[in-house]
PDB file of N, CA and C in Angstrom:
ATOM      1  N   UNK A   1       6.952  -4.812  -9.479  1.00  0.00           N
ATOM      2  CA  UNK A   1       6.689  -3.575  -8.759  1.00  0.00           C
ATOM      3  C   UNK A   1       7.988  -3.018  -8.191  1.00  0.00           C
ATOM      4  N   UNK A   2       8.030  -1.856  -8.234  1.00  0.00           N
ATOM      5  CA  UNK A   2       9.228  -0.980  -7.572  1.00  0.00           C
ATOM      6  C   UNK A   2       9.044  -0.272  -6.016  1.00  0.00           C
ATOM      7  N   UNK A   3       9.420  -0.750  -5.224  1.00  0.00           N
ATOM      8  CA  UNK A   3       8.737  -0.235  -4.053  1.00  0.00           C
ATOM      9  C   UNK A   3       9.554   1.122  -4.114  1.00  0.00           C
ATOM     10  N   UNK A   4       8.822   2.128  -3.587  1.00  0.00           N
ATOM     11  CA  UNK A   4       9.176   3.216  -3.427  1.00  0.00           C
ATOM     12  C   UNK A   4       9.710   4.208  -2.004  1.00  0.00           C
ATOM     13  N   UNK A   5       8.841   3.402  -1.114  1.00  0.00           N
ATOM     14  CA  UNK A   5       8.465   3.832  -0.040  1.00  0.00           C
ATOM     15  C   UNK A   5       7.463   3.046   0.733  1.00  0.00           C
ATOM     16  N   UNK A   6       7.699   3.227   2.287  1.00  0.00           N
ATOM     17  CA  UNK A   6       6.666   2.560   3.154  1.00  0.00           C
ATOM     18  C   UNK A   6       6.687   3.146   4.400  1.00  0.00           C
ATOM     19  N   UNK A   7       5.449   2.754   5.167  1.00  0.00           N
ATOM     20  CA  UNK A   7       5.086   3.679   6.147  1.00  0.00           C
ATOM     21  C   UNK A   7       3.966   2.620   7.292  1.00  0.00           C
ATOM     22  N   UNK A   8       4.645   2.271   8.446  1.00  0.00           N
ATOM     23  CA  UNK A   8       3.794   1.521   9.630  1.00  0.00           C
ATOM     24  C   UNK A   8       3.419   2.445  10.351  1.00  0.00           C
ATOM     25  N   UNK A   9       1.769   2.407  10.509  1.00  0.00           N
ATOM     26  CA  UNK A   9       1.671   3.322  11.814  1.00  0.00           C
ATOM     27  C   UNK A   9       0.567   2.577  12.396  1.00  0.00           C
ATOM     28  N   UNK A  10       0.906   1.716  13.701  1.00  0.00           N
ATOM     29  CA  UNK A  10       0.583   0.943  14.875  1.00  0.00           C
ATOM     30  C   UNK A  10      -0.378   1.387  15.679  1.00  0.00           C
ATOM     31  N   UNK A  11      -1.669   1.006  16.030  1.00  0.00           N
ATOM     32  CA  UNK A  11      -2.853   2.007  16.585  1.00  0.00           C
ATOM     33  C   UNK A  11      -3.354   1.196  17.435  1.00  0.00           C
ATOM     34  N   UNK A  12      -4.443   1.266  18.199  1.00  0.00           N
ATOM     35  CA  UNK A  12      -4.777   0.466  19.453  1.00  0.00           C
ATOM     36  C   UNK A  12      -5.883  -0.671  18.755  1.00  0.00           C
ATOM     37  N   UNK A  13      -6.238  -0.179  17.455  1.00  0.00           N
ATOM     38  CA  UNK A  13      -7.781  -1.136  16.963  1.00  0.00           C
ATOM     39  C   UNK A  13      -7.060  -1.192  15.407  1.00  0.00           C
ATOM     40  N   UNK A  14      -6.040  -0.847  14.837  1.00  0.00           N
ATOM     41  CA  UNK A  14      -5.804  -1.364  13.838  1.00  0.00           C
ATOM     42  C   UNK A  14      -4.435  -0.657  13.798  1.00  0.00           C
ATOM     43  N   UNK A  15      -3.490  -1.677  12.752  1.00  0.00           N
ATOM     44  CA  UNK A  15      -1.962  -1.032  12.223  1.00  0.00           C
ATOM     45  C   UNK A  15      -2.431  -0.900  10.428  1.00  0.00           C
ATOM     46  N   UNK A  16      -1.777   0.124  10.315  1.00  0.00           N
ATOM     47  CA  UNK A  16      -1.934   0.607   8.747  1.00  0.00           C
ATOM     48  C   UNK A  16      -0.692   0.535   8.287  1.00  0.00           C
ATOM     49  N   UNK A  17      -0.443  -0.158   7.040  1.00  0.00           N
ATOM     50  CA  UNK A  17       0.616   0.219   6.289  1.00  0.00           C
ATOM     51  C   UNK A  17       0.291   0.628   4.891  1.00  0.00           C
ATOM     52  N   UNK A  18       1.104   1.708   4.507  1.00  0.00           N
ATOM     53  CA  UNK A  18       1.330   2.382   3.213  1.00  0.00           C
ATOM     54  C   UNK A  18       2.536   1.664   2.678  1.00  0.00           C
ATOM     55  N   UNK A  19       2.238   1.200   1.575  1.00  0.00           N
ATOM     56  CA  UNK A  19       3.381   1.397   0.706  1.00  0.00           C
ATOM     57  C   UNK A  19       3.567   1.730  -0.565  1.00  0.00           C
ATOM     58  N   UNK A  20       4.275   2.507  -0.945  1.00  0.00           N
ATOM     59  CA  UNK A  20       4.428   3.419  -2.216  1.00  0.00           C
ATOM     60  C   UNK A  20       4.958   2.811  -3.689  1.00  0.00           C
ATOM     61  N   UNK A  21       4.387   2.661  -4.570  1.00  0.00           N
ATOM     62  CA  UNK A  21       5.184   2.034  -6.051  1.00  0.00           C
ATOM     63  C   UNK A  21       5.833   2.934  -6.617  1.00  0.00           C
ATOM     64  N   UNK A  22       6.236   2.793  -7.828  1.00  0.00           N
ATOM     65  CA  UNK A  22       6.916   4.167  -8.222  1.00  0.00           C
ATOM     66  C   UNK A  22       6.188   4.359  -9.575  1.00  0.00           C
ATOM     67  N   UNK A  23       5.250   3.774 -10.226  1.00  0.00           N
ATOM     68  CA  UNK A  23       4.469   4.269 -11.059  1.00  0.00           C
ATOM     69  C   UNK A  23       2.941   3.639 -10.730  1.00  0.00           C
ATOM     70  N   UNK A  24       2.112   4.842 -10.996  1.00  0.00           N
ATOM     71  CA  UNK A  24       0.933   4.369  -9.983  1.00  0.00           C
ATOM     72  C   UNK A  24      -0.393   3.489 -11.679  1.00  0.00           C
ATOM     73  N   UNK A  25       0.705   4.217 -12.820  1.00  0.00           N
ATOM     74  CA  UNK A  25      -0.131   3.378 -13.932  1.00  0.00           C
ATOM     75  C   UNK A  25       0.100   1.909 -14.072  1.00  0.00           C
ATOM     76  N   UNK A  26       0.815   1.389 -13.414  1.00  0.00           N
ATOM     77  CA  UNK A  26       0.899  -0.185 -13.356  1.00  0.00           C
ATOM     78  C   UNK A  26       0.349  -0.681 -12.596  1.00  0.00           C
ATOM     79  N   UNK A  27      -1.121   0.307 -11.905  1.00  0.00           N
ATOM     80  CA  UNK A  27      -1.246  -0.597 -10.942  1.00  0.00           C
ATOM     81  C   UNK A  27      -2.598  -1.671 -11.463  1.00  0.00           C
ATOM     82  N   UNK A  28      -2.796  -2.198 -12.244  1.00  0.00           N
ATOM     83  CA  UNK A  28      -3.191  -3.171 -12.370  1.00  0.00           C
ATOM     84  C   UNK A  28      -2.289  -4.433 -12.946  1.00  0.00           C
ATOM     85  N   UNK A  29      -1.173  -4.373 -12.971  1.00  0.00           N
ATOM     86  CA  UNK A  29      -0.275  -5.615 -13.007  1.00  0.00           C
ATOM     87  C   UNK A  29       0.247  -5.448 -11.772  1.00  0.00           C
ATOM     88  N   UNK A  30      -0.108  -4.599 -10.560  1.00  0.00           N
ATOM     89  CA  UNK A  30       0.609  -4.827  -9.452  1.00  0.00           C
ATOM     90  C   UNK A  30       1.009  -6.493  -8.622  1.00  0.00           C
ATOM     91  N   UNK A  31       1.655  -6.860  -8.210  1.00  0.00           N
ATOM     92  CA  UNK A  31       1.520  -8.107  -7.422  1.00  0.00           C
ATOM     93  C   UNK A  31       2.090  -7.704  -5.515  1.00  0.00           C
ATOM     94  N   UNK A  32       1.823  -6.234  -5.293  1.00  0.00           N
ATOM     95  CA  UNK A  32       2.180  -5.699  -3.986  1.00  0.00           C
ATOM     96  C   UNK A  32       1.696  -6.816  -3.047  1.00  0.00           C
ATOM     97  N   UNK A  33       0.197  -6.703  -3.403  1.00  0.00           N
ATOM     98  CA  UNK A  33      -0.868  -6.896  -2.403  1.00  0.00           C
ATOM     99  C   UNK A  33      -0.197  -8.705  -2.043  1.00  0.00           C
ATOM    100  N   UNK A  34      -0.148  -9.349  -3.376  1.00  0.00           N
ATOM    101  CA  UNK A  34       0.032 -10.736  -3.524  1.00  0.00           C
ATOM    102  C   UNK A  34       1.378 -11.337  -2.149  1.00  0.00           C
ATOM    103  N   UNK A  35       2.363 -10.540  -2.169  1.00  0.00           N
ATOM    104  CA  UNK A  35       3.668 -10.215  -1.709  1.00  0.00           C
ATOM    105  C   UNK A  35       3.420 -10.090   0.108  1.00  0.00           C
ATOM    106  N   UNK A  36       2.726  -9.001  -0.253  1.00  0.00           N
ATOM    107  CA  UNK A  36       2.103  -8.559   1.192  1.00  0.00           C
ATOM    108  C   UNK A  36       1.181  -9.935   2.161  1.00  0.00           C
ATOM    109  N   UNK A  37       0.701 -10.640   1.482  1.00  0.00           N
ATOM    110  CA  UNK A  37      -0.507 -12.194   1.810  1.00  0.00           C
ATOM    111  C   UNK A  37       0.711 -12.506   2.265  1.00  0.00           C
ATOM    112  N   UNK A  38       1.362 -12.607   0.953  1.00  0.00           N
ATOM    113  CA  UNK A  38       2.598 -14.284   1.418  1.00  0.00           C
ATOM    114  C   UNK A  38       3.583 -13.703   2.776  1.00  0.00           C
ATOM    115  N   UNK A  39       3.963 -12.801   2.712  1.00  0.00           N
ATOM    116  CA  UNK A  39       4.731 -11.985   3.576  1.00  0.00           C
ATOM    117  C   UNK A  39       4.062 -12.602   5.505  1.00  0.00           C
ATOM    118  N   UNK A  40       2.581 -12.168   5.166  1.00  0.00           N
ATOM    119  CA  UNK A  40       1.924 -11.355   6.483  1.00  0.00           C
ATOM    120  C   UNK A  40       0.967 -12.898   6.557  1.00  0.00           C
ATOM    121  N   UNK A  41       1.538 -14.051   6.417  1.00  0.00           N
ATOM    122  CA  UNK A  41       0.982 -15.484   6.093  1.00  0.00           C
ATOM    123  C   UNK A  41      -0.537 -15.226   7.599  1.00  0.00           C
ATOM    124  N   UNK A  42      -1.519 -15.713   7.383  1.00  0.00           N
ATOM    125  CA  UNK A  42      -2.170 -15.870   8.962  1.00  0.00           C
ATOM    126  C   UNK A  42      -3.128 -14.326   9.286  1.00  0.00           C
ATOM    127  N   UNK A  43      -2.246 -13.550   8.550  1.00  0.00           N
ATOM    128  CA  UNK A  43      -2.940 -11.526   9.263  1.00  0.00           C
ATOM    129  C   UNK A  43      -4.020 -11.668   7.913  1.00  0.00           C
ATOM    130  N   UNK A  44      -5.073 -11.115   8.713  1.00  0.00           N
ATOM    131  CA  UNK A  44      -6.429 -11.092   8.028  1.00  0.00           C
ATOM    132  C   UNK A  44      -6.427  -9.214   7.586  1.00  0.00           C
ATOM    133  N   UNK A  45      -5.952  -9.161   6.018  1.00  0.00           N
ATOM    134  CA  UNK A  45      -6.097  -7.344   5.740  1.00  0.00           C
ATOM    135  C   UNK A  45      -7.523  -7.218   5.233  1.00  0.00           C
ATOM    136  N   UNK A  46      -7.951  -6.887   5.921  1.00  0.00           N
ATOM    137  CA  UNK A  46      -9.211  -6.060   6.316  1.00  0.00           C
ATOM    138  C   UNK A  46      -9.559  -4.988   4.820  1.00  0.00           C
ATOM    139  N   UNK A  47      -9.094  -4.279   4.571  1.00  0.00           N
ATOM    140  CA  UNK A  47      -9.787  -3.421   4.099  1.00  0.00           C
ATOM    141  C   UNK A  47      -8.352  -2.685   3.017  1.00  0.00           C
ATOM    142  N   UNK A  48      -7.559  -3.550   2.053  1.00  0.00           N
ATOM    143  CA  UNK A  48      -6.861  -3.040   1.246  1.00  0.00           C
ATOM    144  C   UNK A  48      -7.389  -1.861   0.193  1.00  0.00           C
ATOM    145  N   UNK A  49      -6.665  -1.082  -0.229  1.00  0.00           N
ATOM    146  CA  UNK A  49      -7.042  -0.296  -1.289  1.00  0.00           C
ATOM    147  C   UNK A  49      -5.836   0.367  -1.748  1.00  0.00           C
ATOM    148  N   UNK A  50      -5.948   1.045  -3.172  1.00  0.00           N
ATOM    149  CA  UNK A  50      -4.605   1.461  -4.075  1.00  0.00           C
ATOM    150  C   UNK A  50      -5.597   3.043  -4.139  1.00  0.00           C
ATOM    151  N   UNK A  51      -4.337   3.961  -4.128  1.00  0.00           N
ATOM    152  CA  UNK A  51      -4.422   5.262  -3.953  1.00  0.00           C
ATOM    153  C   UNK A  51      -3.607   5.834  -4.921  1.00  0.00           C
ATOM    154  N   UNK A  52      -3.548   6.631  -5.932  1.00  0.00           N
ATOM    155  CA  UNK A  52      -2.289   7.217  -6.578  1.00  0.00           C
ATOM    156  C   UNK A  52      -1.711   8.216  -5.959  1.00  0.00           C
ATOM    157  N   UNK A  53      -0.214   8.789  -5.903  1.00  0.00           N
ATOM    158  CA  UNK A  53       0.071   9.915  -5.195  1.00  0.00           C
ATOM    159  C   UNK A  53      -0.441  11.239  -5.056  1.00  0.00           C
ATOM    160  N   UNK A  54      -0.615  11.107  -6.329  1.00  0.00           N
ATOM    161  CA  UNK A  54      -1.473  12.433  -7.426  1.00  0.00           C
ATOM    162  C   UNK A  54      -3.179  12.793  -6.542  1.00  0.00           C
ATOM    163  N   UNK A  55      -3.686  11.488  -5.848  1.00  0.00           N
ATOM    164  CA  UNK A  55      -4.903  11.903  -5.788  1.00  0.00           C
ATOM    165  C   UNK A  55      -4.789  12.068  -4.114  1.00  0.00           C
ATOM    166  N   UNK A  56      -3.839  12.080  -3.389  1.00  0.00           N
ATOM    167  CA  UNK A  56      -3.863  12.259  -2.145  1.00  0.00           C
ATOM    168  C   UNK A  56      -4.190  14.019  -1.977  1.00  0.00           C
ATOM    169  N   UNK A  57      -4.934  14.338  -1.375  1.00  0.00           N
ATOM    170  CA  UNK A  57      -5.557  15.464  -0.693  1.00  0.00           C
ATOM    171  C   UNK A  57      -4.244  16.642  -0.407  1.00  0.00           C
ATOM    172  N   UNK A  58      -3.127  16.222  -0.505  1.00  0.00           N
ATOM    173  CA  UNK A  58      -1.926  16.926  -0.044  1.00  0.00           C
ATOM    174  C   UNK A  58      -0.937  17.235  -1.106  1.00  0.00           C
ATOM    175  N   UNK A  59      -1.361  16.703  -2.139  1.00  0.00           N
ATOM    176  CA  UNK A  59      -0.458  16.656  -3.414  1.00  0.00           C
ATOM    177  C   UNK A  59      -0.823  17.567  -3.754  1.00  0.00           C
ATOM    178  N   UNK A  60       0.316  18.591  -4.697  1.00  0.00           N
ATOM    179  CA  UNK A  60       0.580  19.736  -4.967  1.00  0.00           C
ATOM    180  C   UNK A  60       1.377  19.486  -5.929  1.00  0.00           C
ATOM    181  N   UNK A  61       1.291  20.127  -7.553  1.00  0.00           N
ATOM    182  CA  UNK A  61       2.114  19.860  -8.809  1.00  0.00           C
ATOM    183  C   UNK A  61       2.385  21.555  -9.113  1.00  0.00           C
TER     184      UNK A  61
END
């Protein structure tokens, strides 16, 4: 995976992180998430999910 980009934003009932690949068609050989476990050893992620850039509500081509 190519990280592209990342984004913490710290909240009173949960912290979210984004992080960006640089091609969103690989994402089934991704190993982000895998990276992210070993990384964050002990933190229970709740509620992962993969988004393409393309389908964010704000994207504009």
């Amino acid at each position: 995976d190519q990280i592209f980009g990342l984004s913490v934003s710290a909240r009173w009932n949960s912290d979210i992180f984004q992080i960006w690949n640089m091609d969103s068609s690989l994402k089934e050989n991704s190993t982000v998430m895998d990276k992210v476990s070993e990384i964050l050893k002990g933190v229970q992620i709740q509620s992962p999910f993969y988004k393409a850039h393309k389908d964010h509500d704000h994207f504009k081509m």
